[in-house]
C-alpha atoms as a PDB file:
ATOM      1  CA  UNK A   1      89.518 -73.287 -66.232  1.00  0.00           C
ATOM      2  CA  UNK A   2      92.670 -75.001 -65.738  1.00  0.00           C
ATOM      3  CA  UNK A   3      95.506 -75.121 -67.839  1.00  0.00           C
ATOM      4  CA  UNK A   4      98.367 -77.686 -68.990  1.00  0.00           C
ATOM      5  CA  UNK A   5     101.393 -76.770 -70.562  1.00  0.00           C
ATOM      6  CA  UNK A   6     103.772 -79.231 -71.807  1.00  0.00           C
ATOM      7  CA  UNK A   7     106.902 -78.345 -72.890  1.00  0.00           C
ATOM      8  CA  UNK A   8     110.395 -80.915 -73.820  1.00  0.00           C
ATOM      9  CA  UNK A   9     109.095 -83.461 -76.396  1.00  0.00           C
ATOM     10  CA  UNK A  10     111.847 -83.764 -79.022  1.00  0.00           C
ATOM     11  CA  UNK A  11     113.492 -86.585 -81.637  1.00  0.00           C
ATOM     12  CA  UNK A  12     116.071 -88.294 -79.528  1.00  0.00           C
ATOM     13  CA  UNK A  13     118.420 -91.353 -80.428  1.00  0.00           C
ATOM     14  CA  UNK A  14     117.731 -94.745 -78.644  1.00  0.00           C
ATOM     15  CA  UNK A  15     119.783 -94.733 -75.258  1.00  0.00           C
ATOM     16  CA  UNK A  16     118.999 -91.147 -74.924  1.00  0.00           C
ATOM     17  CA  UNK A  17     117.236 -88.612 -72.307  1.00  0.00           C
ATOM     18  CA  UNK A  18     114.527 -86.164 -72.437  1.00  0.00           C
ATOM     19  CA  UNK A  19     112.890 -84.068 -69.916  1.00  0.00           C
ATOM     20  CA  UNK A  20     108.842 -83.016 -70.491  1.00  0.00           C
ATOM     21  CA  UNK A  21     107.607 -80.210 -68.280  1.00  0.00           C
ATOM     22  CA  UNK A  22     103.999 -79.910 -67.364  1.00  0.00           C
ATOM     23  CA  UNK A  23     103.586 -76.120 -66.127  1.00  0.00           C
ATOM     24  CA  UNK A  24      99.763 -75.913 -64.387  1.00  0.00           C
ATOM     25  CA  UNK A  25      97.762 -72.500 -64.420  1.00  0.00           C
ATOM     26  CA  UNK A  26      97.458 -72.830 -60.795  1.00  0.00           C
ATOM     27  CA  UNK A  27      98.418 -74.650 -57.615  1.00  0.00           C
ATOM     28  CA  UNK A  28      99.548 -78.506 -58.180  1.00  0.00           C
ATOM     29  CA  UNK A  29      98.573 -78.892 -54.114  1.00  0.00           C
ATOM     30  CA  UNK A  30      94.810 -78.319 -56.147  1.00  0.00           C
ATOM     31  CA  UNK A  31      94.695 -81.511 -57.594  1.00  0.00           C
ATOM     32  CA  UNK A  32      94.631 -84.852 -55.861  1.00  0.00           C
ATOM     33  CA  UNK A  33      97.010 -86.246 -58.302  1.00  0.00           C
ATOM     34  CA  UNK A  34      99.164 -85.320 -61.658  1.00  0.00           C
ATOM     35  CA  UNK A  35     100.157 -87.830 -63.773  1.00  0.00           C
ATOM     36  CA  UNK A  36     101.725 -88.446 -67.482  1.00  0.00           C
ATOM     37  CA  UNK A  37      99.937 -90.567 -70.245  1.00  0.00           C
ATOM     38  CA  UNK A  38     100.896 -91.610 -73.579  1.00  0.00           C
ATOM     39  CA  UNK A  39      99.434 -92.596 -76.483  1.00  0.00           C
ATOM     40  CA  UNK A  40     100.961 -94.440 -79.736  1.00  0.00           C
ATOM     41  CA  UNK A  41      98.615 -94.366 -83.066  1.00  0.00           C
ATOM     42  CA  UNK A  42      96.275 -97.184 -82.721  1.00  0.00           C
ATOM     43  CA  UNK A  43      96.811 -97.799 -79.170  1.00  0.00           C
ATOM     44  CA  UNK A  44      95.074 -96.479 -75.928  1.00  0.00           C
ATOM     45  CA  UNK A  45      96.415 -93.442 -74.024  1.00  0.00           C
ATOM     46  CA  UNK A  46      97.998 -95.136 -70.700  1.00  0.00           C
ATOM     47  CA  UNK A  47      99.603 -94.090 -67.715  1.00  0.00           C
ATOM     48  CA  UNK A  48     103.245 -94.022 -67.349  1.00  0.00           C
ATOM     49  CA  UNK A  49     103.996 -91.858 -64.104  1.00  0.00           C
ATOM     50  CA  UNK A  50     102.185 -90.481 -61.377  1.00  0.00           C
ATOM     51  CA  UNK A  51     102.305 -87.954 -58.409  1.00  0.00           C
ATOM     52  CA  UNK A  52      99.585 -87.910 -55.590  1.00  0.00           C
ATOM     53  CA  UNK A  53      99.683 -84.774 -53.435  1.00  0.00           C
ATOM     54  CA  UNK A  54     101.316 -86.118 -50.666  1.00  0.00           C
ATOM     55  CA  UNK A  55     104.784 -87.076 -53.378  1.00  0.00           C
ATOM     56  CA  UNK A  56     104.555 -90.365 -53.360  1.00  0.00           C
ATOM     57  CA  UNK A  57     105.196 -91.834 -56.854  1.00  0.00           C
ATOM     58  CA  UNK A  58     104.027 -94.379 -59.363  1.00  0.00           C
ATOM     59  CA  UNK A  59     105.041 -95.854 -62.405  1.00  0.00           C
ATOM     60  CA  UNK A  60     104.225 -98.128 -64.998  1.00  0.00           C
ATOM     61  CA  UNK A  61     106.281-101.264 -65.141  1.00  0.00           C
ATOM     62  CA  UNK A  62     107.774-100.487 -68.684  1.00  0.00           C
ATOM     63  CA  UNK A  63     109.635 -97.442 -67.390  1.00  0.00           C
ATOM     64  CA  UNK A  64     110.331 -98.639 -63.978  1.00  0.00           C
ATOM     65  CA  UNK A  65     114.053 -97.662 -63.506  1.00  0.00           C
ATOM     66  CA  UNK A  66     114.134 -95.280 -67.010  1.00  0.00           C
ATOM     67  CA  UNK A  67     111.313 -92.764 -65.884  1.00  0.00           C
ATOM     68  CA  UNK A  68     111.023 -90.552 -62.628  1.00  0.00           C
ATOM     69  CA  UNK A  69     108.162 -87.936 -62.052  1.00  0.00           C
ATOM     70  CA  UNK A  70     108.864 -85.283 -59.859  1.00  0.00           C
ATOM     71  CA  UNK A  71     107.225 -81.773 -59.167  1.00  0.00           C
ATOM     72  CA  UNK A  72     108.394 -78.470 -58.354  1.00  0.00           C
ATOM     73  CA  UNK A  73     105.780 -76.831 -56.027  1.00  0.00           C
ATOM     74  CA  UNK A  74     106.819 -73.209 -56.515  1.00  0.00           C
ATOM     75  CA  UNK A  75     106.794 -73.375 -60.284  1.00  0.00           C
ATOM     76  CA  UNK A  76     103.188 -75.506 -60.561  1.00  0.00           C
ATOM     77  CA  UNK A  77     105.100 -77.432 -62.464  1.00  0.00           C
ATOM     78  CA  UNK A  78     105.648 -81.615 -63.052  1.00  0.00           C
ATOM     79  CA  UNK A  79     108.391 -83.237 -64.580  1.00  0.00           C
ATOM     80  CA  UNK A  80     109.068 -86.721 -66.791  1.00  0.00           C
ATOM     81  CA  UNK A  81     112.768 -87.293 -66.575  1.00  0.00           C
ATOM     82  CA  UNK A  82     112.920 -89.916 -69.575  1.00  0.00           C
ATOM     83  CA  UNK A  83     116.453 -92.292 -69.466  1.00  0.00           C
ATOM     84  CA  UNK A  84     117.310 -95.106 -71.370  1.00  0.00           C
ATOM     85  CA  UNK A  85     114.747 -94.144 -74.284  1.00  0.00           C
ATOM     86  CA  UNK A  86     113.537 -96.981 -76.492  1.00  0.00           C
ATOM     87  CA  UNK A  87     111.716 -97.263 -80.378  1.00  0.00           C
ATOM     88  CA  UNK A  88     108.577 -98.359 -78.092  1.00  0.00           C
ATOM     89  CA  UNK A  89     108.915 -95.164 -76.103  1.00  0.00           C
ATOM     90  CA  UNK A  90     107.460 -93.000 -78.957  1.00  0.00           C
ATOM     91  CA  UNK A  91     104.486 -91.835 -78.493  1.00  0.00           C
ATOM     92  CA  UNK A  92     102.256 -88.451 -77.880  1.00  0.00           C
ATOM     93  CA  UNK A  93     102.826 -87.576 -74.006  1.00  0.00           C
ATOM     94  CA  UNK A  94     100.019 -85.836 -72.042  1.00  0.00           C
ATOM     95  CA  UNK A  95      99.978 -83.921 -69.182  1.00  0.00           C
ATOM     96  CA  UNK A  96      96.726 -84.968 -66.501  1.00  0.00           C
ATOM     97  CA  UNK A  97      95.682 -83.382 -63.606  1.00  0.00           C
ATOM     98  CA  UNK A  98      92.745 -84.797 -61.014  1.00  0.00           C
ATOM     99  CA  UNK A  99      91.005 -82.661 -59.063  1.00  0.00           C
ATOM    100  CA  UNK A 100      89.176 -82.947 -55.829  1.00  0.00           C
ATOM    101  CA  UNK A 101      85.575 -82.720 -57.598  1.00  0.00           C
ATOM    102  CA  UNK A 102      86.882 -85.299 -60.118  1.00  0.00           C
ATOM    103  CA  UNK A 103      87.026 -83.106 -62.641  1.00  0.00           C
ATOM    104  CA  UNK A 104      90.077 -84.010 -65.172  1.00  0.00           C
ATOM    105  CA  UNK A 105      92.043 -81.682 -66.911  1.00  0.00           C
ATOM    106  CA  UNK A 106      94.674 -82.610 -70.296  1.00  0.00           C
ATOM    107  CA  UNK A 107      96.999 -80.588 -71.673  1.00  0.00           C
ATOM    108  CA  UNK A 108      97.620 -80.276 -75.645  1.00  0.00           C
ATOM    109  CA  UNK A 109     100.277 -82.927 -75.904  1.00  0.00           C
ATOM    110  CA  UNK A 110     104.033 -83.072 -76.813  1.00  0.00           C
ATOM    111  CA  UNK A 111     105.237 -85.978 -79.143  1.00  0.00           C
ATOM    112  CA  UNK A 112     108.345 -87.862 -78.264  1.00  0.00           C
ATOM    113  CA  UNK A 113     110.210 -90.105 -80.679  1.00  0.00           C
ATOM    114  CA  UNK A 114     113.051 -92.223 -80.022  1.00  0.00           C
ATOM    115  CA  UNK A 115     114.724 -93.494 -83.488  1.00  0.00           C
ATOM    116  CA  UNK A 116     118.399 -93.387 -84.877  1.00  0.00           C
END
């Protein structure tokens, strides 16, 4: 069973910066691809960032240039580095990893809201 740790959510000021963690149980070179969602009440969970195993990254156009996903291989751990945080950036933020056998795995969730 694989786990998903997220860690970094947090009450920050608009024009502010977080960074979430997403610490795996085991190898992140397991999974085809790692990603982070969110989810606002009454909306759908979307993507916002994502790293495939070879490091290339994507992102979803309303963070382009605010958001970067990176990973740190010897820690199993991914990172959100959050800039520039808006109202419309709160949300719950959750951790996905895809495995080869399609299998999907979640972690708990961290909540991240951006007011003054």
């Amino acid at each position: 069973q694989v786990q998903l740790v997220e860690s970094g959510g947090g009450l920050v000021q608009p024009g502010g910066s977080l960074r979430l963690s997403c610490a795996a149980s085991r190898s992140i070179f397991s999974f085809v691809a790692m990603g982070w969602y969110r989810q606002a009440p009454g909306q759908q969970r979307t993507l916002v960032a994502r790293i495939i195993s070879s490091g290339s990254t994507s992102s979803a156009d309303s963070v382009k240039g605010r958001f970067t996903i990176s990973r740190d291989n010897a820690k199993n751990t991914v990172y959100l580095q959050m800039n520039s945080l808006k109202p419309e950036d709160t949300a719950t933020y959750y951790c996905n990893a895809g495995a080869y056998s399609g299998d999907q795995y979640w972690g708990q969730g961290t909540q991240v809201t951006v007011s003054s």
